[in-house]
N, C-alpha and C. Protein backbone atom coordinates (compact mmCIF):
# COMPACT_ATOMS: atom_id res chain seq x y z
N UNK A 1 -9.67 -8.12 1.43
CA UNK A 1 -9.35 -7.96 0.03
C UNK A 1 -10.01 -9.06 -0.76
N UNK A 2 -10.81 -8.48 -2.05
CA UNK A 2 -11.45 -9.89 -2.57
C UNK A 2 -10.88 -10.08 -3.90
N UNK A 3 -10.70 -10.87 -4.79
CA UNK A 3 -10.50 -10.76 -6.34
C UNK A 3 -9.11 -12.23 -6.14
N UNK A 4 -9.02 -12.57 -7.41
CA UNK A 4 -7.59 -13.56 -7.57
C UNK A 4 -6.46 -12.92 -7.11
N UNK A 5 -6.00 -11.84 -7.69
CA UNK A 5 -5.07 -11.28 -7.44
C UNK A 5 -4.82 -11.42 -5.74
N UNK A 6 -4.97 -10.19 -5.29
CA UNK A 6 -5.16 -10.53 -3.60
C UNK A 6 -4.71 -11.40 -2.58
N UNK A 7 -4.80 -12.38 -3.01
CA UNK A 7 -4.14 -13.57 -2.15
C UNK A 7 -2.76 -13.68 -2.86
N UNK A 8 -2.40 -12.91 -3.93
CA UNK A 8 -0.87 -12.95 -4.30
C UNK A 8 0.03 -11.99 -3.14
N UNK A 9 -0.66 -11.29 -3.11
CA UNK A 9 0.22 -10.21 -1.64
C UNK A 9 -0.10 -10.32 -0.33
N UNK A 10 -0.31 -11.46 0.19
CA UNK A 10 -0.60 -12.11 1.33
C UNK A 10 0.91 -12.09 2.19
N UNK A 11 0.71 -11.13 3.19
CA UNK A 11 1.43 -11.08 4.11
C UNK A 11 2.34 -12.40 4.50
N UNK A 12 1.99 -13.04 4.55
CA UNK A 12 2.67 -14.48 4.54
C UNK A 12 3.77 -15.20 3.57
N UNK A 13 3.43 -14.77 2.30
CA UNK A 13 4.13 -14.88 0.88
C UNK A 13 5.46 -13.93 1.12
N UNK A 14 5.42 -12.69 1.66
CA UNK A 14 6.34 -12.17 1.64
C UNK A 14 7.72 -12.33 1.74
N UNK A 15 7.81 -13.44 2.82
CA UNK A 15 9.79 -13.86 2.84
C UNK A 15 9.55 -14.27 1.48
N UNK A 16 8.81 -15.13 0.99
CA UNK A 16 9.09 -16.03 -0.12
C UNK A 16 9.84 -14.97 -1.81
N UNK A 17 8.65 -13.89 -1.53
CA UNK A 17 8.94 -13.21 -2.69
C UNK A 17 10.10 -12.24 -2.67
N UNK A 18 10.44 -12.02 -1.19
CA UNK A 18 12.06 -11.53 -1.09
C UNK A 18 12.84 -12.32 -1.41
N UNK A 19 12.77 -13.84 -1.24
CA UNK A 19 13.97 -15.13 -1.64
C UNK A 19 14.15 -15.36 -2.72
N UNK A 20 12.64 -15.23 -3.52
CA UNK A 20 12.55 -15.02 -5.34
C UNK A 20 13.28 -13.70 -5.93
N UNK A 21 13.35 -12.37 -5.15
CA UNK A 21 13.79 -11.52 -5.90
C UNK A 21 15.39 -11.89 -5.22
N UNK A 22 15.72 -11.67 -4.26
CA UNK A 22 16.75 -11.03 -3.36
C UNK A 22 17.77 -12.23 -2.97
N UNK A 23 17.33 -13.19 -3.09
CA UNK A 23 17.92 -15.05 -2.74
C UNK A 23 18.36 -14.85 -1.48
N UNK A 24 18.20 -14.23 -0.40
CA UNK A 24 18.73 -14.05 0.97
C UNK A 24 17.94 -12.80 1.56
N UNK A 25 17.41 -13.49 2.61
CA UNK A 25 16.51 -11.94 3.51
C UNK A 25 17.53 -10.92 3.73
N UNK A 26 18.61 -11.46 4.19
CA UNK A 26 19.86 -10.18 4.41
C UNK A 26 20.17 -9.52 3.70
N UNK A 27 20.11 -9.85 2.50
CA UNK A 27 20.31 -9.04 1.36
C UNK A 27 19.24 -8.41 0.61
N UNK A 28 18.23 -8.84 1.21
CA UNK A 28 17.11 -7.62 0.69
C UNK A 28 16.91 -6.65 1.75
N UNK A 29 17.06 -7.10 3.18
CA UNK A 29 17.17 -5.88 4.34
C UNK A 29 18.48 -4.84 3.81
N UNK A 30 19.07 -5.46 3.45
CA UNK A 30 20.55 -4.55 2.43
C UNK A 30 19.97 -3.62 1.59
N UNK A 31 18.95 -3.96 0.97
CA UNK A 31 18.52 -3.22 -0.40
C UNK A 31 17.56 -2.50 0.25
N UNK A 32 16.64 -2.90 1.36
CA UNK A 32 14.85 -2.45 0.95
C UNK A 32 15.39 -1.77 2.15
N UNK A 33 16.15 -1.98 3.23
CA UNK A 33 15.96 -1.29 4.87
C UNK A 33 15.20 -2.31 5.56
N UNK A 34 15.27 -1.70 7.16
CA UNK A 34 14.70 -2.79 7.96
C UNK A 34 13.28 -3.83 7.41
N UNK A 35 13.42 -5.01 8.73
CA UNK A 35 12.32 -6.12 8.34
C UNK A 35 10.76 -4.96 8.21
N UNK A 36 11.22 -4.47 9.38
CA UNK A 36 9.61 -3.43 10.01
C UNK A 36 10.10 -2.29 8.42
N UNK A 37 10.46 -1.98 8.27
CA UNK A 37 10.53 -0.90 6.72
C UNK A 37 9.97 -1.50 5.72
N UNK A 38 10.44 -2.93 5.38
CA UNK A 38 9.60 -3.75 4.43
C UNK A 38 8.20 -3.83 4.56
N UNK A 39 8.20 -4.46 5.50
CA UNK A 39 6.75 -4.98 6.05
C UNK A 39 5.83 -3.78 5.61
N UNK A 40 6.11 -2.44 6.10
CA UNK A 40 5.64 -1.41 6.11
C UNK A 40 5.08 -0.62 4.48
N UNK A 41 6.23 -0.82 4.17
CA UNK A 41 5.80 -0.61 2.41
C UNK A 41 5.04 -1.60 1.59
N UNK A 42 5.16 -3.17 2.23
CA UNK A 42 4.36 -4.18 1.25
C UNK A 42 3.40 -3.62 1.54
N UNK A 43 2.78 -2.97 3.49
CA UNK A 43 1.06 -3.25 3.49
C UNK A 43 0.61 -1.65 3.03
N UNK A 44 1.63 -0.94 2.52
CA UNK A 44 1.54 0.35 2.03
C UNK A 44 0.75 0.90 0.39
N UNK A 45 2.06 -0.64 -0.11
CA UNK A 45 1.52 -0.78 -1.35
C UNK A 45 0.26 -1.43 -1.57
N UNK A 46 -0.29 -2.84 -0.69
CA UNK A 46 -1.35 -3.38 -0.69
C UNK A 46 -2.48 -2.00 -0.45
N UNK A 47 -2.58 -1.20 0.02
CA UNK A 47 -3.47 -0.36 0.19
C UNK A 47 -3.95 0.26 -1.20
N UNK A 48 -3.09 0.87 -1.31
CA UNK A 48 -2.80 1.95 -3.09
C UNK A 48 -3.14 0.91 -4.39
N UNK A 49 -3.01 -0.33 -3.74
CA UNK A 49 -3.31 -1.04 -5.14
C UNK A 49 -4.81 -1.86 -4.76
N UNK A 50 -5.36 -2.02 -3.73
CA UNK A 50 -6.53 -2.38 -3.82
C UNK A 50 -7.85 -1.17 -3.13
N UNK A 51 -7.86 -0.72 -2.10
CA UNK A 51 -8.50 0.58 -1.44
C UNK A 51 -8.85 1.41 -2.78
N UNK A 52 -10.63 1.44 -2.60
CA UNK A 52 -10.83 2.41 -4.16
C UNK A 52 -10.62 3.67 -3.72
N UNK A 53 -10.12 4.46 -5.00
CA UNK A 53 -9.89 5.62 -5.09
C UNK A 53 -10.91 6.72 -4.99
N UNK A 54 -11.16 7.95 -4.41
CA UNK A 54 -11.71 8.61 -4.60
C UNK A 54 -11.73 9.35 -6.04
N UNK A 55 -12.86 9.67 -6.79
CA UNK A 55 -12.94 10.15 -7.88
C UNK A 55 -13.23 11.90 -8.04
């Protein structure tokens, strides 16, 4: 992935930005579903928001 943005959704950042929204991983596994469910939708969304679109 290249651009500024990009390194904002770095797999790694992720507990962090659950602790910013959610203040407890348990309680965002409460909200979002399993760790592997999360995980699954961040690199879901990373796709849809950087992968160009066919026109």
């Amino acid at each position: 992935m290249g651009g500024t943005g990009a390194g904002e959704l770095d797999q790694e950042k992720l507990p962090y930005l659950l602790l910013l929204k959610y203040h407890a991983i348990p309680d965002a596994v409460a909200t979002l579903g399993s760790t592997d469910k999360i995980l699954s939708t961040f690199i879901d969304f990373q796709k849809n928001l950087y992968w160009p679109r066919a026109v």
